[in-house]
PDB file of N, CA and C in Angstrom:
ATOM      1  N   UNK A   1     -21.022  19.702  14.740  1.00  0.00           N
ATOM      2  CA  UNK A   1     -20.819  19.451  13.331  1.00  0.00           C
ATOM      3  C   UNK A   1     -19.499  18.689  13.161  1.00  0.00           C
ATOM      4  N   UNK A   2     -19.704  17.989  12.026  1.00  0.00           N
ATOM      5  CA  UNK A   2     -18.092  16.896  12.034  1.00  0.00           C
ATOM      6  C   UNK A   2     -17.728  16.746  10.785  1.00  0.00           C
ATOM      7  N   UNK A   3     -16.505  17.532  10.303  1.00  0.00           N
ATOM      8  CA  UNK A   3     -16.202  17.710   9.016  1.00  0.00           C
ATOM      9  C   UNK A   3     -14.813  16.860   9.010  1.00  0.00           C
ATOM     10  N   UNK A   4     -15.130  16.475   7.275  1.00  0.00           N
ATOM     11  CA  UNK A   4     -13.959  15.523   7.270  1.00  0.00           C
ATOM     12  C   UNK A   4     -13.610  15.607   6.065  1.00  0.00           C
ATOM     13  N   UNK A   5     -12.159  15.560   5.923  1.00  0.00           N
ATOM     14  CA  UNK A   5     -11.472  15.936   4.596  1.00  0.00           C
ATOM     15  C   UNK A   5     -11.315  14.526   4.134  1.00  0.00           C
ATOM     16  N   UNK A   6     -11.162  13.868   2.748  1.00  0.00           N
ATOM     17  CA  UNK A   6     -10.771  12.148   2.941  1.00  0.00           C
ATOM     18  C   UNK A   6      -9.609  12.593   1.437  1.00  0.00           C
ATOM     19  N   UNK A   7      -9.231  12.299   1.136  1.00  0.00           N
ATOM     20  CA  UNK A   7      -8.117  12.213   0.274  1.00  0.00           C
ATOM     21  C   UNK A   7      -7.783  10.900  -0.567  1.00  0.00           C
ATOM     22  N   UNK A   8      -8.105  11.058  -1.806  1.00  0.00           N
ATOM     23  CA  UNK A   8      -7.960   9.822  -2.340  1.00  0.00           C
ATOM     24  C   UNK A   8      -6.641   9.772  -3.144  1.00  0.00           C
ATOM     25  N   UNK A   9      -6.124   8.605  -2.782  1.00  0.00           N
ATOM     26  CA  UNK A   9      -4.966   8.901  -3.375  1.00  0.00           C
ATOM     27  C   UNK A   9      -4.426   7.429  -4.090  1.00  0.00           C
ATOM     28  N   UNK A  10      -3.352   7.664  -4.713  1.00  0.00           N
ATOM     29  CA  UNK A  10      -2.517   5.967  -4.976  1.00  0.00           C
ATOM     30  C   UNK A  10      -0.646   6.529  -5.058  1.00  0.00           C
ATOM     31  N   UNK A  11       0.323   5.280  -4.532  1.00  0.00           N
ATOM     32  CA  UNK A  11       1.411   5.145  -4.608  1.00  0.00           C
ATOM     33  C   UNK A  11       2.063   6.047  -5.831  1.00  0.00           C
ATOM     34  N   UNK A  12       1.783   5.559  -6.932  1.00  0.00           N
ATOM     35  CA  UNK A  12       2.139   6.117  -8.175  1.00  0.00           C
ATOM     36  C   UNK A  12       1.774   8.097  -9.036  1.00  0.00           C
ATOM     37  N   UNK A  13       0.868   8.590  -7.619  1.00  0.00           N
ATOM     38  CA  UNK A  13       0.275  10.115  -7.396  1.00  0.00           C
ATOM     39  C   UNK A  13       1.211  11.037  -6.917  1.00  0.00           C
ATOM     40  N   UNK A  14       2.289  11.511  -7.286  1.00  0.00           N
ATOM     41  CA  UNK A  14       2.823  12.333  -7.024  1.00  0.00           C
ATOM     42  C   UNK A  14       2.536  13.402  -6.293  1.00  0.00           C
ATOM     43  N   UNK A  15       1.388  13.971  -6.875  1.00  0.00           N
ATOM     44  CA  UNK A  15       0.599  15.205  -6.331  1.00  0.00           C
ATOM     45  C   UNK A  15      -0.191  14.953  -5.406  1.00  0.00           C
ATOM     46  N   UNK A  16      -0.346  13.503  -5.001  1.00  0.00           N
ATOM     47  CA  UNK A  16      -0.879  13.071  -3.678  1.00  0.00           C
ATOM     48  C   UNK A  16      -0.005  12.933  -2.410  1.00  0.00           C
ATOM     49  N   UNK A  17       0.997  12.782  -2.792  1.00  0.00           N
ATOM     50  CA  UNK A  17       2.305  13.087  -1.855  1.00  0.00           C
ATOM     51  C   UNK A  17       2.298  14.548  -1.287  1.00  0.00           C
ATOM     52  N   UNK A  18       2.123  15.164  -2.349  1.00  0.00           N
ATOM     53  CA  UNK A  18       2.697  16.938  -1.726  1.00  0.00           C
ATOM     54  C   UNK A  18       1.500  17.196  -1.262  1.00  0.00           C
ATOM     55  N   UNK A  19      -0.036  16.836  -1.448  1.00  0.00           N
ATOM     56  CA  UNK A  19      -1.294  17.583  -1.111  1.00  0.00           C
ATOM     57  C   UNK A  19      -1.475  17.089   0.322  1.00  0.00           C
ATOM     58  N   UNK A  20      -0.443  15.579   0.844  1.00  0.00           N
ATOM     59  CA  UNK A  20      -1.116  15.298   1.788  1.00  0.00           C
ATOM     60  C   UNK A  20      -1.177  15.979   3.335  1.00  0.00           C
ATOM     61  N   UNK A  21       0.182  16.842   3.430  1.00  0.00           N
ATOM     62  CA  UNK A  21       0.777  17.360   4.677  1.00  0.00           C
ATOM     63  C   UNK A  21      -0.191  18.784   4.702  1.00  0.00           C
ATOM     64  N   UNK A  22      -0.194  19.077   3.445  1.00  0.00           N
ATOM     65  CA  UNK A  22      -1.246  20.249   3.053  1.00  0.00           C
ATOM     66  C   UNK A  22      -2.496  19.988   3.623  1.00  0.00           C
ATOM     67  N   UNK A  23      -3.197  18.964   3.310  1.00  0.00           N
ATOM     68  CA  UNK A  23      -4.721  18.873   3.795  1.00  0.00           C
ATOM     69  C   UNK A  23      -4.639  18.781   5.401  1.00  0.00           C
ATOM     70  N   UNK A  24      -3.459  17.765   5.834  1.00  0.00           N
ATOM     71  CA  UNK A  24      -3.759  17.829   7.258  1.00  0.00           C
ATOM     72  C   UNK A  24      -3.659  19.018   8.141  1.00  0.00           C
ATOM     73  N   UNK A  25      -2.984  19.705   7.344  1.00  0.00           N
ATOM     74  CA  UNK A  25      -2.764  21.140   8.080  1.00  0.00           C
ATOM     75  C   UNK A  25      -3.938  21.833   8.473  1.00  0.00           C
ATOM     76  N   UNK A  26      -4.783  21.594   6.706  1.00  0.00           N
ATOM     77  CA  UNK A  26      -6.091  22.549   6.897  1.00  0.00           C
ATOM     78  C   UNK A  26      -7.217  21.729   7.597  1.00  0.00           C
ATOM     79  N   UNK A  27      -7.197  20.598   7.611  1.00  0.00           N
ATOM     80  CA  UNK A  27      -8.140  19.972   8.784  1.00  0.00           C
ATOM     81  C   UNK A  27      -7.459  20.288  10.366  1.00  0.00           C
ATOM     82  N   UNK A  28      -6.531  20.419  10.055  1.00  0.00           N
ATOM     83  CA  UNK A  28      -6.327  20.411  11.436  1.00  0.00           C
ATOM     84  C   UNK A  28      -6.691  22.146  12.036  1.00  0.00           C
ATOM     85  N   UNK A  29      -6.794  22.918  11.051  1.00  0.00           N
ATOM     86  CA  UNK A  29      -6.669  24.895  11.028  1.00  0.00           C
ATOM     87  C   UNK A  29      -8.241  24.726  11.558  1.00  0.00           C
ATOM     88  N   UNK A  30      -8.966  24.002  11.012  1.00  0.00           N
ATOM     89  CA  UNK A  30     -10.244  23.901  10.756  1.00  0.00           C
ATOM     90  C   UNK A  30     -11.118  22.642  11.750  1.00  0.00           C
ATOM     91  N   UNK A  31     -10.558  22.289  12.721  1.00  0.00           N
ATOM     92  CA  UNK A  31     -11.062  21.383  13.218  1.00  0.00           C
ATOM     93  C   UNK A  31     -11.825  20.480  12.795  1.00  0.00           C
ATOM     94  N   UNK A  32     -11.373  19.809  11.562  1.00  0.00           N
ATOM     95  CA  UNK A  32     -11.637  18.644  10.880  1.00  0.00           C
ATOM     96  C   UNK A  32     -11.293  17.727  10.765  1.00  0.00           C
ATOM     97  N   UNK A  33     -11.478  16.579  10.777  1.00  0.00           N
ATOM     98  CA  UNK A  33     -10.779  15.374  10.909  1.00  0.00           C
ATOM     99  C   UNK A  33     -10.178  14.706   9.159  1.00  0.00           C
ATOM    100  N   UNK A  34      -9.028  13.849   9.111  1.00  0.00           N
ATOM    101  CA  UNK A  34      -8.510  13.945   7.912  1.00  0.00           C
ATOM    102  C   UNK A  34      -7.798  12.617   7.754  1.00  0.00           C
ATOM    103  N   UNK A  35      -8.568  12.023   6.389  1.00  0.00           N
ATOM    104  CA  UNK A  35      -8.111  10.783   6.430  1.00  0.00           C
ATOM    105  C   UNK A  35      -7.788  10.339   4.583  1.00  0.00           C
ATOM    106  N   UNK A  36      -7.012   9.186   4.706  1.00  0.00           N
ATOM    107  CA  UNK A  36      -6.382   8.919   3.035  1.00  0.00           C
ATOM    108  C   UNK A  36      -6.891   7.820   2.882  1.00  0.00           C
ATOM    109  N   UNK A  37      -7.649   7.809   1.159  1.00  0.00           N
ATOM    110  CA  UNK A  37      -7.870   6.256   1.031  1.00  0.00           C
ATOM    111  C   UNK A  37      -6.806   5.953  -0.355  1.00  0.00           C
ATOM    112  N   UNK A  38      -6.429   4.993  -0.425  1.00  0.00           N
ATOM    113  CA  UNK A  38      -5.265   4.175  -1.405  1.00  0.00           C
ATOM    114  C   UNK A  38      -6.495   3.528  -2.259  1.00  0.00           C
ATOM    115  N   UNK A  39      -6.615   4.211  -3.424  1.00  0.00           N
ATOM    116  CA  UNK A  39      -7.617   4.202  -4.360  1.00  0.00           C
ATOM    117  C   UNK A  39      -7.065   2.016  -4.944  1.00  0.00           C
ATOM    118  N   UNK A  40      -5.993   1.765  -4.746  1.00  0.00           N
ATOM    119  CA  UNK A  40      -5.407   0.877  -5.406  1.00  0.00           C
ATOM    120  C   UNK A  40      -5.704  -0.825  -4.305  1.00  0.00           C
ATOM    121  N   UNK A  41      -5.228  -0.129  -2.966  1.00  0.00           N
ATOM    122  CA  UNK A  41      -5.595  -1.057  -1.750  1.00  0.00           C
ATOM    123  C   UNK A  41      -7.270  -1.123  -1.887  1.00  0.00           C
ATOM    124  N   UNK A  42      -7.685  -0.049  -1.792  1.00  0.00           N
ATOM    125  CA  UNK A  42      -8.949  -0.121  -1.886  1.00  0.00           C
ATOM    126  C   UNK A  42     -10.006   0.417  -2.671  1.00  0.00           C
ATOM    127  N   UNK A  43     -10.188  -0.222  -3.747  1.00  0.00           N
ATOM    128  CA  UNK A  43     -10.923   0.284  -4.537  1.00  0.00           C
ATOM    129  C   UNK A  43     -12.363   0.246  -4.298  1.00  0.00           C
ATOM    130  N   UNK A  44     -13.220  -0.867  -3.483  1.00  0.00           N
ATOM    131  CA  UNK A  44     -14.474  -0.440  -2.950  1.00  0.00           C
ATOM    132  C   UNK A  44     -14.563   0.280  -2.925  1.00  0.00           C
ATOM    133  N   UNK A  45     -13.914   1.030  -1.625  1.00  0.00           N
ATOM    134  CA  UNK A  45     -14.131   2.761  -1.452  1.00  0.00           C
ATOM    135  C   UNK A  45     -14.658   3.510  -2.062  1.00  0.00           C
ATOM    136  N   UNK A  46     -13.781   3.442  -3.093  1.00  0.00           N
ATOM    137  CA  UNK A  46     -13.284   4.368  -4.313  1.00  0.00           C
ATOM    138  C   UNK A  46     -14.341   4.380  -4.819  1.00  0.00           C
ATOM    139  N   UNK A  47     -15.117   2.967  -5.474  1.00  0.00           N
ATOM    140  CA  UNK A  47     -15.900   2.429  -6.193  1.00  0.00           C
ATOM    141  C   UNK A  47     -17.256   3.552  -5.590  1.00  0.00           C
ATOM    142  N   UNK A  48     -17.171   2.860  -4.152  1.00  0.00           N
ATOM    143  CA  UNK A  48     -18.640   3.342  -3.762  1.00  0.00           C
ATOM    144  C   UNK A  48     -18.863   4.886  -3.903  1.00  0.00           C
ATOM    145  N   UNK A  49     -17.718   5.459  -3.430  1.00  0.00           N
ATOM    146  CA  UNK A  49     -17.544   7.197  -3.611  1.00  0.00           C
ATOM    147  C   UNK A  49     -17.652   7.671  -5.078  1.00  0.00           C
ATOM    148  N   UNK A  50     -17.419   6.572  -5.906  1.00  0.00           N
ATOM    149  CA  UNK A  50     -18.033   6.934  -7.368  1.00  0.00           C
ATOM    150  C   UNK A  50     -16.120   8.169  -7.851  1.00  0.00           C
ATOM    151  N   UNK A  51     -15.237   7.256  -6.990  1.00  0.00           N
ATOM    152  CA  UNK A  51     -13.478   8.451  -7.312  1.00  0.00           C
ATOM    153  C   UNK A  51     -13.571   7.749  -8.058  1.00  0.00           C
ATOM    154  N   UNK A  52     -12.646   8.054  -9.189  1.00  0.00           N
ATOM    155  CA  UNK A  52     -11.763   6.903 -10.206  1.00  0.00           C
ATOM    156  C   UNK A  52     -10.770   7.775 -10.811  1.00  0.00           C
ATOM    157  N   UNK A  53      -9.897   8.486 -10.134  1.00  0.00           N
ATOM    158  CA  UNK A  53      -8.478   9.370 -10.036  1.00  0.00           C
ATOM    159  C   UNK A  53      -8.305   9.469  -8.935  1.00  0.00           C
ATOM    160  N   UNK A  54      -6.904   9.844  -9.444  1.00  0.00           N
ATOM    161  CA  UNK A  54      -5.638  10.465  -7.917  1.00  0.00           C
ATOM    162  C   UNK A  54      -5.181  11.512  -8.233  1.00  0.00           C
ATOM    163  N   UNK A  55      -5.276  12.852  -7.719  1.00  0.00           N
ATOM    164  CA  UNK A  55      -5.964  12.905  -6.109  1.00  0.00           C
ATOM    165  C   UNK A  55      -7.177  13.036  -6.645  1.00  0.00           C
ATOM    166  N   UNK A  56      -7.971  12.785  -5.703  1.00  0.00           N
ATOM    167  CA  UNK A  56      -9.370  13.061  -5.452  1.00  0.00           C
ATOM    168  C   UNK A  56      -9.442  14.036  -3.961  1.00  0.00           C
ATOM    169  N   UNK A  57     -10.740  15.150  -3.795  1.00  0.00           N
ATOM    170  CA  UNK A  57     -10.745  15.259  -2.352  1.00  0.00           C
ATOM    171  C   UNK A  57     -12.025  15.381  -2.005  1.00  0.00           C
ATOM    172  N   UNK A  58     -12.690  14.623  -0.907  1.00  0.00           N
ATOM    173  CA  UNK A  58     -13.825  14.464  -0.406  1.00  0.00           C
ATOM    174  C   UNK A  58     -14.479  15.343   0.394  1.00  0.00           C
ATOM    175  N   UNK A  59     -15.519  16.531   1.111  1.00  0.00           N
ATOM    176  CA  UNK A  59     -15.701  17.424   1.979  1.00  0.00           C
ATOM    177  C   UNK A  59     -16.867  16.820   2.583  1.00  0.00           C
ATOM    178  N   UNK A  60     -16.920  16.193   3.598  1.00  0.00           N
ATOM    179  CA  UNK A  60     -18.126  15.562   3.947  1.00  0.00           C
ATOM    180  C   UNK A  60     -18.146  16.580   5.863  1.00  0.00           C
ATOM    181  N   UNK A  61     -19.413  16.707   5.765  1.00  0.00           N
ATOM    182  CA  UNK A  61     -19.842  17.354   6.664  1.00  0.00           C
ATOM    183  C   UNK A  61     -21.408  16.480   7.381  1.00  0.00           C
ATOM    184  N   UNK A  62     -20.661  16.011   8.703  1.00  0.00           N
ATOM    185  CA  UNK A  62     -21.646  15.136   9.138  1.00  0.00           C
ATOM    186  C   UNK A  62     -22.093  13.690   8.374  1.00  0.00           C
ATOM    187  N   UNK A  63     -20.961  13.115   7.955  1.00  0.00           N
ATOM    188  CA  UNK A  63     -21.244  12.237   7.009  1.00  0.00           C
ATOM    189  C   UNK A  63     -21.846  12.162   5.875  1.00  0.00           C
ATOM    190  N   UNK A  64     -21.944  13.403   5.125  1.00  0.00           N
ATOM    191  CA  UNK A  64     -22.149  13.632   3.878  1.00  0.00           C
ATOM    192  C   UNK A  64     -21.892  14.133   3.124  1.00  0.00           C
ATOM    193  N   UNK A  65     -21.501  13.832   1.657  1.00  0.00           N
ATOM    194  CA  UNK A  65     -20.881  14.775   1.212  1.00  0.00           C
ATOM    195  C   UNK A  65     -20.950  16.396   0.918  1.00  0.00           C
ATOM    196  N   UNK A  66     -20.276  16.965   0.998  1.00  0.00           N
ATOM    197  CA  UNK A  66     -20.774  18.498   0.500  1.00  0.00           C
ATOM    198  C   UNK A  66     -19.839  19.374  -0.705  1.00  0.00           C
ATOM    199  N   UNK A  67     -18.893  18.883  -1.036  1.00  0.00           N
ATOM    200  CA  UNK A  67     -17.915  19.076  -1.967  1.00  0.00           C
ATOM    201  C   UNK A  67     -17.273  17.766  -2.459  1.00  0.00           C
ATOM    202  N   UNK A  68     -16.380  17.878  -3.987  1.00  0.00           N
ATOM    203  CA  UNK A  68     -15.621  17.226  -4.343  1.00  0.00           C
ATOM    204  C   UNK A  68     -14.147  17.905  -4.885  1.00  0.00           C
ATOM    205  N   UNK A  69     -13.428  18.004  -4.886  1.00  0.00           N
ATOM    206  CA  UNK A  69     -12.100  17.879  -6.077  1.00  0.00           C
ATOM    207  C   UNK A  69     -11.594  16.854  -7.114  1.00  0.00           C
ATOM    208  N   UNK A  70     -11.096  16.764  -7.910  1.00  0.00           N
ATOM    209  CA  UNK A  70     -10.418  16.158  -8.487  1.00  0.00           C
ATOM    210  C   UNK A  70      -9.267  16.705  -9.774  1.00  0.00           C
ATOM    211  N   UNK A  71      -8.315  15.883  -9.804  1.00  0.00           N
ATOM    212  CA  UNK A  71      -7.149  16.231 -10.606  1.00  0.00           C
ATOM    213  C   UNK A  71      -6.801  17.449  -9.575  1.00  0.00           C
ATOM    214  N   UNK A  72      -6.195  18.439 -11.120  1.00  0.00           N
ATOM    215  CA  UNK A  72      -5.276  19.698 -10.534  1.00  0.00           C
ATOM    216  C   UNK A  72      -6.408  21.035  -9.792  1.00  0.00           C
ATOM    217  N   UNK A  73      -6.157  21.056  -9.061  1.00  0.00           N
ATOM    218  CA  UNK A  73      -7.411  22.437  -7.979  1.00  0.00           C
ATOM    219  C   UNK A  73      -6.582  23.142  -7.216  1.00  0.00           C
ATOM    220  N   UNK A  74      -6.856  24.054  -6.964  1.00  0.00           N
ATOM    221  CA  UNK A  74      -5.886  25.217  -5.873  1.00  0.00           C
ATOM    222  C   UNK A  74      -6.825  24.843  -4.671  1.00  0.00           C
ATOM    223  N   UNK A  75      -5.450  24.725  -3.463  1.00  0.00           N
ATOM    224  CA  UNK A  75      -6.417  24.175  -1.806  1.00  0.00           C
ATOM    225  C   UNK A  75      -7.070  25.667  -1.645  1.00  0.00           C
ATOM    226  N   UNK A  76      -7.050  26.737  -2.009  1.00  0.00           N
ATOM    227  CA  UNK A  76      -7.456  27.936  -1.189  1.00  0.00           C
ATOM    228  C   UNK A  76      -9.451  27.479  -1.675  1.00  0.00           C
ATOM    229  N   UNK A  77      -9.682  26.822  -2.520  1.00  0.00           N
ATOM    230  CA  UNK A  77     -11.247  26.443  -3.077  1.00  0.00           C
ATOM    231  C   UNK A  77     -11.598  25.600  -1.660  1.00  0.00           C
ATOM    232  N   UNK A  78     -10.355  24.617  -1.254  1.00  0.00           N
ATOM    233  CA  UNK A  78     -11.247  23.885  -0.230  1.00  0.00           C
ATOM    234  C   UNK A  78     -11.225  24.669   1.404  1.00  0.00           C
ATOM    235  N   UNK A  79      -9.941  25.698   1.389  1.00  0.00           N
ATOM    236  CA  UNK A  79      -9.997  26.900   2.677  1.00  0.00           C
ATOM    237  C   UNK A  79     -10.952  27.694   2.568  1.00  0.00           C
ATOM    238  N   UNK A  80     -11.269  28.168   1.271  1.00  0.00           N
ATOM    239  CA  UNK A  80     -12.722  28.802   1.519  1.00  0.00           C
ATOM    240  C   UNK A  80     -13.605  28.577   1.840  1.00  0.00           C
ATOM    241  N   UNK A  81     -14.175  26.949   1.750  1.00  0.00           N
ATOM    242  CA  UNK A  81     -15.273  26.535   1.562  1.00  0.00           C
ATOM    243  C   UNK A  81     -15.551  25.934   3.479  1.00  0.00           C
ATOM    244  N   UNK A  82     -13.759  25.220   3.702  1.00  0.00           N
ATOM    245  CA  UNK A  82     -13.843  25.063   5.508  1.00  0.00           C
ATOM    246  C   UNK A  82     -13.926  26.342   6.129  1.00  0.00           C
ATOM    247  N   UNK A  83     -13.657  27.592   5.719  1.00  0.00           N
ATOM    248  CA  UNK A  83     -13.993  28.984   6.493  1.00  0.00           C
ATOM    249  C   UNK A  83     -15.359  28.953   6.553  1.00  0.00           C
ATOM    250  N   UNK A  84     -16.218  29.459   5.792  1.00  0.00           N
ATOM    251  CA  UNK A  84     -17.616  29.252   5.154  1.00  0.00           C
ATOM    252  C   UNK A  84     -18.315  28.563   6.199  1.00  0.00           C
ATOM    253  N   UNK A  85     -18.012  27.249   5.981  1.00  0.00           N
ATOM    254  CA  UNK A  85     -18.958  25.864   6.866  1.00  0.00           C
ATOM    255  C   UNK A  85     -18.421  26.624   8.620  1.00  0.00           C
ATOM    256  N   UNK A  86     -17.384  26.875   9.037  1.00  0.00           N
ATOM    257  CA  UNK A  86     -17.009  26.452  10.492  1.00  0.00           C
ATOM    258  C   UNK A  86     -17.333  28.213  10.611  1.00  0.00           C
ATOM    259  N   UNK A  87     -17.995  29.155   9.738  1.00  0.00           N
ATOM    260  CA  UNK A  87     -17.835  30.372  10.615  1.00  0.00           C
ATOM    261  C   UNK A  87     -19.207  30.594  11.627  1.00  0.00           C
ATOM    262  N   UNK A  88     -18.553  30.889  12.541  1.00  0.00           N
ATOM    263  CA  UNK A  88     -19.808  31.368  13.628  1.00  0.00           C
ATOM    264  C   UNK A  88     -21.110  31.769  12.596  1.00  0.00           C
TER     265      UNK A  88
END
């Protein structure tokens, strides 16, 4: 199974700054892989993922999605949800 956190973010996101050391932690707790898109560099992305805020957070499992976040959320919603998926 191949879970992946993606993080949408832009320069001007404050709260994308502090969430980011945070998520890598929990991909990393969780053997997930963890990546940032710059909603501003790249808005395709964005576009295609249907984001249009910062932060955004993506839960894709096996290349698909299975959760979203956006705006203000407590990470323990997305630790529950990587416990959940990765438990035996």
């Amino acid at each position: 199974m191949r879970i992946k956190l993606v993080l949408f973010s832009s320069k001007e996101c404050g709260r994308c700054s502090a969430l980011r050391p945070k998520l890598e932690e929990l991909a990393l707790s969780y053997g997930a892989s963890f990546e940032e898109v710059d909603i501003d560099r790249n808005p395709e992305v964005a576009a295609e993922k249907m984001v249009f805020t910062a932060p955004a957070v993506i839960l894709e499992v096996d290349g698909k999605e299975s959760a979203r976040w956006a705006g203000i959320f407590p990470l323990t919603m997305i630790e529950s949800l990587l416990r959940r998926i990765t438990a035996p």
